[in-house]
Every structure is written in structure tokens, then in C-alpha cells.
PDB file of N, CA and C in Angstrom:
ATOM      1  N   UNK A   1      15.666-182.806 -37.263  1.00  0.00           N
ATOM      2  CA  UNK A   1      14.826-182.141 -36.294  1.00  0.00           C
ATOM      3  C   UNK A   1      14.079-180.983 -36.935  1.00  0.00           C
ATOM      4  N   UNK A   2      13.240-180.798 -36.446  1.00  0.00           N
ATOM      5  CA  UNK A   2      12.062-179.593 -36.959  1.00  0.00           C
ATOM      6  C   UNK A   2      12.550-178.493 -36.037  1.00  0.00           C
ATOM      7  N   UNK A   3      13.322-177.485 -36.506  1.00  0.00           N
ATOM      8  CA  UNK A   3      13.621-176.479 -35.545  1.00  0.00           C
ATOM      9  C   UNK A   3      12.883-175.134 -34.983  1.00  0.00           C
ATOM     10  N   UNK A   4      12.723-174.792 -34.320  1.00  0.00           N
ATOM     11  CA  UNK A   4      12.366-173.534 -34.322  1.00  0.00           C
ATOM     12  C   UNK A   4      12.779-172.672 -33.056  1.00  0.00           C
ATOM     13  N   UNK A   5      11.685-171.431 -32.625  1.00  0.00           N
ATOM     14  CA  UNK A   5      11.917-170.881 -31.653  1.00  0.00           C
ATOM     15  C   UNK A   5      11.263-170.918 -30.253  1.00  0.00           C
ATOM     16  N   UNK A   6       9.838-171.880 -30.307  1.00  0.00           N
ATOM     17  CA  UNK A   6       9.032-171.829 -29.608  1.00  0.00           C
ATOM     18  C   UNK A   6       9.539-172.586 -28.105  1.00  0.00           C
ATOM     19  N   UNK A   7      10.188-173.962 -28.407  1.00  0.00           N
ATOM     20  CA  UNK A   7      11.133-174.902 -27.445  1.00  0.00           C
ATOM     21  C   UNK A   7       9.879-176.038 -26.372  1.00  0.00           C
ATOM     22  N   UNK A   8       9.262-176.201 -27.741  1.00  0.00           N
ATOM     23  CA  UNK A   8       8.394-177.109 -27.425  1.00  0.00           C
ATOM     24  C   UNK A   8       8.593-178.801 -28.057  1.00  0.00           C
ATOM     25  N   UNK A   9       9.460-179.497 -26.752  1.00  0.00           N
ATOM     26  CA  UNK A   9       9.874-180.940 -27.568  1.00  0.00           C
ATOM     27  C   UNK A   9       8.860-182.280 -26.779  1.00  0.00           C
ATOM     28  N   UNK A  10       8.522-182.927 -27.862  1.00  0.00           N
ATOM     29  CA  UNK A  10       8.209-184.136 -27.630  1.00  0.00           C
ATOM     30  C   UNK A  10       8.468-185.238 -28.193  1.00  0.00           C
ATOM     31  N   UNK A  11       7.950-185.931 -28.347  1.00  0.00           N
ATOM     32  CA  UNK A  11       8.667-187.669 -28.361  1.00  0.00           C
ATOM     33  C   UNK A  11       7.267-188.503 -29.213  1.00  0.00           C
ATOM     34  N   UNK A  12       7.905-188.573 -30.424  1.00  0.00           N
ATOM     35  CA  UNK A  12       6.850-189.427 -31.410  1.00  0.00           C
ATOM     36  C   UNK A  12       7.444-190.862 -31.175  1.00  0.00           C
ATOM     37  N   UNK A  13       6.656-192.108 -31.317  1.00  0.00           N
ATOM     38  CA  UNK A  13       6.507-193.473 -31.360  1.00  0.00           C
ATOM     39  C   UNK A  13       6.161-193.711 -32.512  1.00  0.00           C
ATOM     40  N   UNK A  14       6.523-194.598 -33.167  1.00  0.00           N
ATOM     41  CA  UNK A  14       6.545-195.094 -34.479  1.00  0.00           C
ATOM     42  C   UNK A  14       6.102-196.494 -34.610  1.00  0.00           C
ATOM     43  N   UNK A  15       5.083-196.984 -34.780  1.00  0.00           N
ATOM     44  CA  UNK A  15       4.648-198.590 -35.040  1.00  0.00           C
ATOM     45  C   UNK A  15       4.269-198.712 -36.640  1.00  0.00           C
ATOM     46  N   UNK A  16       4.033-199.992 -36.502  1.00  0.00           N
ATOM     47  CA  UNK A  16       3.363-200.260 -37.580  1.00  0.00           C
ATOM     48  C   UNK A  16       4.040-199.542 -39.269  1.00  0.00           C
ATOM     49  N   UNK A  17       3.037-199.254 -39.888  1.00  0.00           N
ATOM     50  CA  UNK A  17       3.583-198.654 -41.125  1.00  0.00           C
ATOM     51  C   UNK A  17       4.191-197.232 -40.739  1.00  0.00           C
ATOM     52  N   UNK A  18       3.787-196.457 -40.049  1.00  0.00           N
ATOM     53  CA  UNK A  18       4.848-195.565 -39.891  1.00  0.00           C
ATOM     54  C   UNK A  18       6.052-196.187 -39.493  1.00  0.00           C
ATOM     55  N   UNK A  19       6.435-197.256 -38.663  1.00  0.00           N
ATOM     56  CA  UNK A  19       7.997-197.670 -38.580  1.00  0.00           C
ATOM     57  C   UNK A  19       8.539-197.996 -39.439  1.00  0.00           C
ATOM     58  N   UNK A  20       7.980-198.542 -40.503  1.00  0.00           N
ATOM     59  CA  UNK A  20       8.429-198.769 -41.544  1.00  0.00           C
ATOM     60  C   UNK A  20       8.765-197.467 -42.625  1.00  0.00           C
ATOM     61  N   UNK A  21       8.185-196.472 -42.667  1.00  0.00           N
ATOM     62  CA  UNK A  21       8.512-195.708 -43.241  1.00  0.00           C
ATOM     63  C   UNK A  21       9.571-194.362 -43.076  1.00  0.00           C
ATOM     64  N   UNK A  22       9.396-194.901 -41.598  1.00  0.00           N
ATOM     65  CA  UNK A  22      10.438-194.190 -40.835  1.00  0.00           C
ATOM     66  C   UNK A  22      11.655-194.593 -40.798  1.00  0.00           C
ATOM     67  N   UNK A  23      12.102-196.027 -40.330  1.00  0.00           N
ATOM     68  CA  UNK A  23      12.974-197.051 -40.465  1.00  0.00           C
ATOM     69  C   UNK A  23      13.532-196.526 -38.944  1.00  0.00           C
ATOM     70  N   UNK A  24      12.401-195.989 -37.832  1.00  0.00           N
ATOM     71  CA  UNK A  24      13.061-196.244 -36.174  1.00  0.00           C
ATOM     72  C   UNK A  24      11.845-196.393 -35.191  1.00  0.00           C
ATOM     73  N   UNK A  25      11.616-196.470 -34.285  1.00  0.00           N
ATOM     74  CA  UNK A  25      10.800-196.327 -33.230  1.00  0.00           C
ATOM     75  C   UNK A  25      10.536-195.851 -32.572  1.00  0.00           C
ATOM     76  N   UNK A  26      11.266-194.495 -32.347  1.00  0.00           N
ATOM     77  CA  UNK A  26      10.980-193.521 -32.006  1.00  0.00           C
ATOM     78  C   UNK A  26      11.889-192.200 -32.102  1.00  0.00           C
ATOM     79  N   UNK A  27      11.587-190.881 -31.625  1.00  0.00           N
ATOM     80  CA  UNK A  27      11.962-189.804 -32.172  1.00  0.00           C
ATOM     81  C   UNK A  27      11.674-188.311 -31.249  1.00  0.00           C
ATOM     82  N   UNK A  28      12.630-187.974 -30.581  1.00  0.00           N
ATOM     83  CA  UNK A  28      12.501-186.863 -30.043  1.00  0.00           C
ATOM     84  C   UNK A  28      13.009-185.827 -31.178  1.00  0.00           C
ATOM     85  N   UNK A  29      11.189-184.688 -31.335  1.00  0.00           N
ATOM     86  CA  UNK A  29      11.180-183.541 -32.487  1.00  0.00           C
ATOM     87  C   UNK A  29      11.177-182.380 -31.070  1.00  0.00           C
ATOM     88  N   UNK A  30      11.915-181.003 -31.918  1.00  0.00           N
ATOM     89  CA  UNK A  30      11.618-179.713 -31.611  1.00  0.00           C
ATOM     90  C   UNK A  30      10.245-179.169 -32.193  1.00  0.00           C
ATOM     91  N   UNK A  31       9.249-178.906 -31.862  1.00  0.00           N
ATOM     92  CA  UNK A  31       8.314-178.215 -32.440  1.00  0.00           C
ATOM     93  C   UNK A  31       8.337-176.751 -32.734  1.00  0.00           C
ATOM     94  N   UNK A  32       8.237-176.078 -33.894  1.00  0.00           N
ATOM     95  CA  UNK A  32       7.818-174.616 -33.400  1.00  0.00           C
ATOM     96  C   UNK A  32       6.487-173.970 -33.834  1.00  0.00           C
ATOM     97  N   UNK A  33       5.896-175.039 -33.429  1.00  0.00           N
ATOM     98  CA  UNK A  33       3.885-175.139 -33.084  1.00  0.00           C
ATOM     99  C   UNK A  33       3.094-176.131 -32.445  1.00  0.00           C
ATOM    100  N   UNK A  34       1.931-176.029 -31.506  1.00  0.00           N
ATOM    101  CA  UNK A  34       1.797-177.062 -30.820  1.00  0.00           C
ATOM    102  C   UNK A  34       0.854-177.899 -31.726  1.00  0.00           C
ATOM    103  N   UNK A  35       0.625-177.414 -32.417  1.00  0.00           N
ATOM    104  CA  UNK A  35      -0.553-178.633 -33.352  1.00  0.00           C
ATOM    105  C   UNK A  35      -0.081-179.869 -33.985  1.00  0.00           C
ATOM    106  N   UNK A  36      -0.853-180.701 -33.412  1.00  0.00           N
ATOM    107  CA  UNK A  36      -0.555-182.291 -33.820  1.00  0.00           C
ATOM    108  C   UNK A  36      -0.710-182.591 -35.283  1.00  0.00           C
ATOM    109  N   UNK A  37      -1.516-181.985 -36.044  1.00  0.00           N
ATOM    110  CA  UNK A  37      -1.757-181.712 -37.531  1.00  0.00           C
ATOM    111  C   UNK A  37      -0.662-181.260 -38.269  1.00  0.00           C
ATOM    112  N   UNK A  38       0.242-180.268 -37.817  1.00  0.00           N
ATOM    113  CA  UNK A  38       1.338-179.739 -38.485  1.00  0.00           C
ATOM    114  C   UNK A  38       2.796-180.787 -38.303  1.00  0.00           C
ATOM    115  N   UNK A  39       2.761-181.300 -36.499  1.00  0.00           N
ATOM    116  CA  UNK A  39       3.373-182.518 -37.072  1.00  0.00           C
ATOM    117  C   UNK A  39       2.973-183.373 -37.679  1.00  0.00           C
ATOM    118  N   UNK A  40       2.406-183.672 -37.484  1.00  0.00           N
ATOM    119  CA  UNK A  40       2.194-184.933 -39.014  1.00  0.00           C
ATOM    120  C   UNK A  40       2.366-184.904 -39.829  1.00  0.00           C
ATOM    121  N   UNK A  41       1.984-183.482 -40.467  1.00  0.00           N
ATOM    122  CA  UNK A  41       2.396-183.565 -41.784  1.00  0.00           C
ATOM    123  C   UNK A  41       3.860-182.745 -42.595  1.00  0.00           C
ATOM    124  N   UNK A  42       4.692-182.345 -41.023  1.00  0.00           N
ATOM    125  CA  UNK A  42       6.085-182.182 -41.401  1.00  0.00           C
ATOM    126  C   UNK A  42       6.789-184.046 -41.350  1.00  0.00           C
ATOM    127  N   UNK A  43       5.954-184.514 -40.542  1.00  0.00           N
ATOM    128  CA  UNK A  43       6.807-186.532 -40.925  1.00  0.00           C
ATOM    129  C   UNK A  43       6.177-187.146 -42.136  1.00  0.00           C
ATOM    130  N   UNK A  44       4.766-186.282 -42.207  1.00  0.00           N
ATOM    131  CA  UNK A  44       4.299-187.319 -43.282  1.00  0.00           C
ATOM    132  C   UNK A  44       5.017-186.650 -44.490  1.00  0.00           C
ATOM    133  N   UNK A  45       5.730-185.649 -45.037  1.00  0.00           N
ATOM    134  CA  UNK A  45       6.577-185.392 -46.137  1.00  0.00           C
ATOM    135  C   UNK A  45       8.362-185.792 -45.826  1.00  0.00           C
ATOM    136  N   UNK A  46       8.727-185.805 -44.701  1.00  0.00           N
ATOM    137  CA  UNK A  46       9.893-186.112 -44.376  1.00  0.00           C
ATOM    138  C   UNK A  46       9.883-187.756 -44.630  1.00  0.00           C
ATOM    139  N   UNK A  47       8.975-188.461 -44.201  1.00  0.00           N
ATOM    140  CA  UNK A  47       9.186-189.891 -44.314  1.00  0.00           C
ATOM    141  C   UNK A  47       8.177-190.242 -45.265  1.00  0.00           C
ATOM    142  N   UNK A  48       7.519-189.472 -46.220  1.00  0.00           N
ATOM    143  CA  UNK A  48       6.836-190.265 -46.591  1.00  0.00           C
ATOM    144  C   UNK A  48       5.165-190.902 -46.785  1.00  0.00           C
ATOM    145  N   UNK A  49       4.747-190.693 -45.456  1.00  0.00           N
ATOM    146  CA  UNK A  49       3.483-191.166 -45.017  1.00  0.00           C
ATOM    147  C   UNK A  49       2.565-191.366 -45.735  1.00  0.00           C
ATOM    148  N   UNK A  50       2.099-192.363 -45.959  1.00  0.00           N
ATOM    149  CA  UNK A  50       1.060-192.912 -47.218  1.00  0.00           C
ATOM    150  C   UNK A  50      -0.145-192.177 -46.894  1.00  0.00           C
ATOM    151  N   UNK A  51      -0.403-192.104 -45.775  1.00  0.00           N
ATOM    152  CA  UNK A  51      -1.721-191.751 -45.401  1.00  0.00           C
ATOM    153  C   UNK A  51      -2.196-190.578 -44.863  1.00  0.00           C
ATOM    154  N   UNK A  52      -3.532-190.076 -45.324  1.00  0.00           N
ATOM    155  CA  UNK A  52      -3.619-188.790 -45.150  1.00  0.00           C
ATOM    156  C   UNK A  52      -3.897-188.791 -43.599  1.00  0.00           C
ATOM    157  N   UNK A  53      -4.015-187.488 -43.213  1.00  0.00           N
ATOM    158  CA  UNK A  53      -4.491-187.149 -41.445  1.00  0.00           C
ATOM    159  C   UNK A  53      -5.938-187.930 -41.440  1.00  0.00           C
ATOM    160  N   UNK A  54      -6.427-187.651 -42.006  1.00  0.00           N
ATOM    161  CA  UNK A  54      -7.931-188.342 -41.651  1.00  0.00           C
ATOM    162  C   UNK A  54      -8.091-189.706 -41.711  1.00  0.00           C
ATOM    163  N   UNK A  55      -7.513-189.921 -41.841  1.00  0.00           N
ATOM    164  CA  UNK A  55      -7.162-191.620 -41.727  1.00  0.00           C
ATOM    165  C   UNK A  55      -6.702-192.145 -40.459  1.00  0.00           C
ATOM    166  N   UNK A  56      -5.700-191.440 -40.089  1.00  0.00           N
ATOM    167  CA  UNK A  56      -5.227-191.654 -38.475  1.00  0.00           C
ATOM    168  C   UNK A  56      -5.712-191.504 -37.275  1.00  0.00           C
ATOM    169  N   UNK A  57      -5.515-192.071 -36.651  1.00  0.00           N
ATOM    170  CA  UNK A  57      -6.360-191.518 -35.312  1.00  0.00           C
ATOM    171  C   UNK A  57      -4.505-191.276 -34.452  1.00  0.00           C
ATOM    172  N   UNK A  58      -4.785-190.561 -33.294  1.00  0.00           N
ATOM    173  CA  UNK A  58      -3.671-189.283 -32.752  1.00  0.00           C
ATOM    174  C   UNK A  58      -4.102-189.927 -31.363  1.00  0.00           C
ATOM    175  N   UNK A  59      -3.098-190.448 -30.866  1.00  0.00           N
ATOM    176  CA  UNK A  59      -2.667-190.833 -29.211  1.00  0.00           C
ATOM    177  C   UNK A  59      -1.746-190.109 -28.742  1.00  0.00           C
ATOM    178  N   UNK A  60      -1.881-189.153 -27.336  1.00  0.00           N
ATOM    179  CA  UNK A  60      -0.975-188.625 -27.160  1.00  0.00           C
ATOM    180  C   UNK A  60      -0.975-188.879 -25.313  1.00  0.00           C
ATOM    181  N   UNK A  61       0.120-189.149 -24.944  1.00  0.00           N
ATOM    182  CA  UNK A  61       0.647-189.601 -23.686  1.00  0.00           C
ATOM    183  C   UNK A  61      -0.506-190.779 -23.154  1.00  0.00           C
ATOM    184  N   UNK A  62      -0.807-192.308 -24.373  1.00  0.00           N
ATOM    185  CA  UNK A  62      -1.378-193.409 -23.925  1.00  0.00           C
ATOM    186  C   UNK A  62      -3.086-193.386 -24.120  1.00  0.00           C
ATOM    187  N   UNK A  63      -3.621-192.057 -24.518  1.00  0.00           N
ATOM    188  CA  UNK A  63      -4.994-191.886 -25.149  1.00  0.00           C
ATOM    189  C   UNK A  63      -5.177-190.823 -26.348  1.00  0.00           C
ATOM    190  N   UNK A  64      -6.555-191.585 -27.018  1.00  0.00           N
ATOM    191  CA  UNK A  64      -7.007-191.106 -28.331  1.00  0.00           C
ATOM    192  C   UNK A  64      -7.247-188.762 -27.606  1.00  0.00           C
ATOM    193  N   UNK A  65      -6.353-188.391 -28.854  1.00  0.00           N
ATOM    194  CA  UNK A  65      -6.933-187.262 -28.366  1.00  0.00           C
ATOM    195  C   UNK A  65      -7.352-186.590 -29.887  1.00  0.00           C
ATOM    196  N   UNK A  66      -8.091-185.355 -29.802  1.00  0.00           N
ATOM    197  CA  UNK A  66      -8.508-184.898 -30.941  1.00  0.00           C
ATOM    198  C   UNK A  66      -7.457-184.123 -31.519  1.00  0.00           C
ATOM    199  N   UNK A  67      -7.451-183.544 -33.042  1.00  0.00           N
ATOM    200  CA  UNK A  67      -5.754-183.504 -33.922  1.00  0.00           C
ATOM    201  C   UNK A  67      -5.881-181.886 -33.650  1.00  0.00           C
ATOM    202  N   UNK A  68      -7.083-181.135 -32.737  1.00  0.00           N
ATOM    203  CA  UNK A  68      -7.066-179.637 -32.596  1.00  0.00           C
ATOM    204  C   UNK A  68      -6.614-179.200 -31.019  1.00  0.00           C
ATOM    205  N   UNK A  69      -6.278-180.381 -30.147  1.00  0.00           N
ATOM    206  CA  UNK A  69      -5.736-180.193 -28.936  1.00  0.00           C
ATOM    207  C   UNK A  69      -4.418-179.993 -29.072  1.00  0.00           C
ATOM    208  N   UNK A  70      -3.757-178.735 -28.674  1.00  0.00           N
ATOM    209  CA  UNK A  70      -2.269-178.540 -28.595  1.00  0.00           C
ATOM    210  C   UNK A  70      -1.599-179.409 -27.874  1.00  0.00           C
ATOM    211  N   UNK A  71      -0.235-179.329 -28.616  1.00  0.00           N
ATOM    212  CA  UNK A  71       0.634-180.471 -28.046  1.00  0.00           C
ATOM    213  C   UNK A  71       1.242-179.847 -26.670  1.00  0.00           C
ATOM    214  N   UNK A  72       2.039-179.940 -25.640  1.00  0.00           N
ATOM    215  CA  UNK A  72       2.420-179.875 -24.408  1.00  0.00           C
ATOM    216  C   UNK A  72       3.921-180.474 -24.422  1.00  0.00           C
ATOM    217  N   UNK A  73       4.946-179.471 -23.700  1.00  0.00           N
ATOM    218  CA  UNK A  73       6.691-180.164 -24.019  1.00  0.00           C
ATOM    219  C   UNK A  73       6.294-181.454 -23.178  1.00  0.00           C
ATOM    220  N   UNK A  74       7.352-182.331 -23.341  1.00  0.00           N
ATOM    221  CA  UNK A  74       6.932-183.812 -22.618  1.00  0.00           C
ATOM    222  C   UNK A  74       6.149-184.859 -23.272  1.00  0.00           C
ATOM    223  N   UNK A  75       4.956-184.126 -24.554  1.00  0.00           N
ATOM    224  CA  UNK A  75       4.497-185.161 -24.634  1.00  0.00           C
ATOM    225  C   UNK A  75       4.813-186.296 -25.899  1.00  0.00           C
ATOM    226  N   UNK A  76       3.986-187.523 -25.279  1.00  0.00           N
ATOM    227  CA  UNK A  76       4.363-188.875 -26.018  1.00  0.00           C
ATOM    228  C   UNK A  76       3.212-188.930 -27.209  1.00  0.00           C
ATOM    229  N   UNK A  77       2.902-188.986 -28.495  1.00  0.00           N
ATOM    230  CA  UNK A  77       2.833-188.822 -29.313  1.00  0.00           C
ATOM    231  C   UNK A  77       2.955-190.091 -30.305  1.00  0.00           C
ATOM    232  N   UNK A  78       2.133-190.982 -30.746  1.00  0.00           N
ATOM    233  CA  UNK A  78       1.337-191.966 -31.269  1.00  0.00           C
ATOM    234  C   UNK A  78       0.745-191.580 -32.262  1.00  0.00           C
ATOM    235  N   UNK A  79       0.895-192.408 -33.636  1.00  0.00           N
ATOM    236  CA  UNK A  79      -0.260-192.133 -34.978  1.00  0.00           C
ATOM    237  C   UNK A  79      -0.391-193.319 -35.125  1.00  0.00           C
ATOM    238  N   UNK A  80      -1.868-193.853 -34.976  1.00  0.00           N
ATOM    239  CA  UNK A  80      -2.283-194.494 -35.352  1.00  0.00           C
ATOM    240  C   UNK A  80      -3.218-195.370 -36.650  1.00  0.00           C
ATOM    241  N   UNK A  81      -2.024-196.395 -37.439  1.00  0.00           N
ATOM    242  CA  UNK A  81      -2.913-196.526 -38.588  1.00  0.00           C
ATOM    243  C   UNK A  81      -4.223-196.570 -38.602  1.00  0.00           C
ATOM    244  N   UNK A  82      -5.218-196.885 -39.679  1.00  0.00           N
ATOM    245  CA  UNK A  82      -6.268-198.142 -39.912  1.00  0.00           C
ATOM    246  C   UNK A  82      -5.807-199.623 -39.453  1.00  0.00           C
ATOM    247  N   UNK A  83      -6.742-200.231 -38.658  1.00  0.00           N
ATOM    248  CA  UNK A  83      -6.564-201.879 -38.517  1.00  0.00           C
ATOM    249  C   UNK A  83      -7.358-202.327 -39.016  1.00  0.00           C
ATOM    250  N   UNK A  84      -7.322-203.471 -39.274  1.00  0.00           N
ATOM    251  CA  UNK A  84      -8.449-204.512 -39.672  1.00  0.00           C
ATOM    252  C   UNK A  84      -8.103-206.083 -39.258  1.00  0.00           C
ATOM    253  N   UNK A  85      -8.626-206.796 -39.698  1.00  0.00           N
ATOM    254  CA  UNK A  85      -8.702-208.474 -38.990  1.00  0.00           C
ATOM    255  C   UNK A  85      -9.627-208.737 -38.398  1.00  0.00           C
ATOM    256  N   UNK A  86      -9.622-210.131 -37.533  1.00  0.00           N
ATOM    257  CA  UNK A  86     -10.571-210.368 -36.994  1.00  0.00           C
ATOM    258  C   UNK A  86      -9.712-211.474 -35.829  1.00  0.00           C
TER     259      UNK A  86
END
């Protein structure tokens, strides 16, 4: 857990290559900051994460939101790779 003092928790989802690098599906973190940028990149060194922030696009409670909107306790929390196919 990411600890701090602030007592701001939410709930990351893990698909795709982040599940894999994670090795779960999901994850209730303590934050002690609301920026979606700083989590990321406390998981993207904890697990790993191949990919930089700008690469991802950031879903939070079921829509695309921007990575400078503060996070909110409660919320659901999505990183989304690159796709491709057809």
C-alpha cells in the first residue's frame, strides 16, 4: 500500500498488460495525493510498467478523464493501454 496521511483510498483495475505485470485485477491503494499521474507512476515502479504516462489514456469511475483531474476517495481507476487490430 502507498501510505500516507491524507486518507484518500481508491480502487485501481488492472487489465491487459498491466495485469500482467501486476499479476492481480485489482487493488485497493491509500493515496497521500490526489493526482492520477503520481499514481501511476508509484505502480509503474512498483510493478514495473513498460509504459510511459503518455501512452495511457486514464479512466476513472467508467470514463476517459484527463491525468490533471484529482482523484476523489471511492474512486475506480483504469489505465488504459495502446490497442490496435482490426
Amino acid at each position: 500500500m502507498i501510505e500516507t496521511s491524507v486518507g484518500l483510498d481508491v480502487t485501481v483495475e488492472y487489465f491487459a498488460l498491466f495485469r500482467s505485470c501486476a499479476r492481480k485485477s485489482l487493488e485497493k491503494i491509500h493515496l497521500d495525493e490526489s493526482a492520477p499521474a503520481a499514481l501511476y507512476d508509484a505502480l509503474r515502479a512498483r510493478y514495473r510498467f513498460p509504459l510511459a504516462k503518455e501512452l495511457v489514456h486514464l479512466v476513472v469511475n467508467d470514463e476517459y478523464s484527463p491525468w490533471d483531474k484529482a482523484l476523489q476517495p471511492g474512486d475506480r481507476v483504469v489505465f488504459i493501454p495502446p490497442v490496435s487490430g482490426g
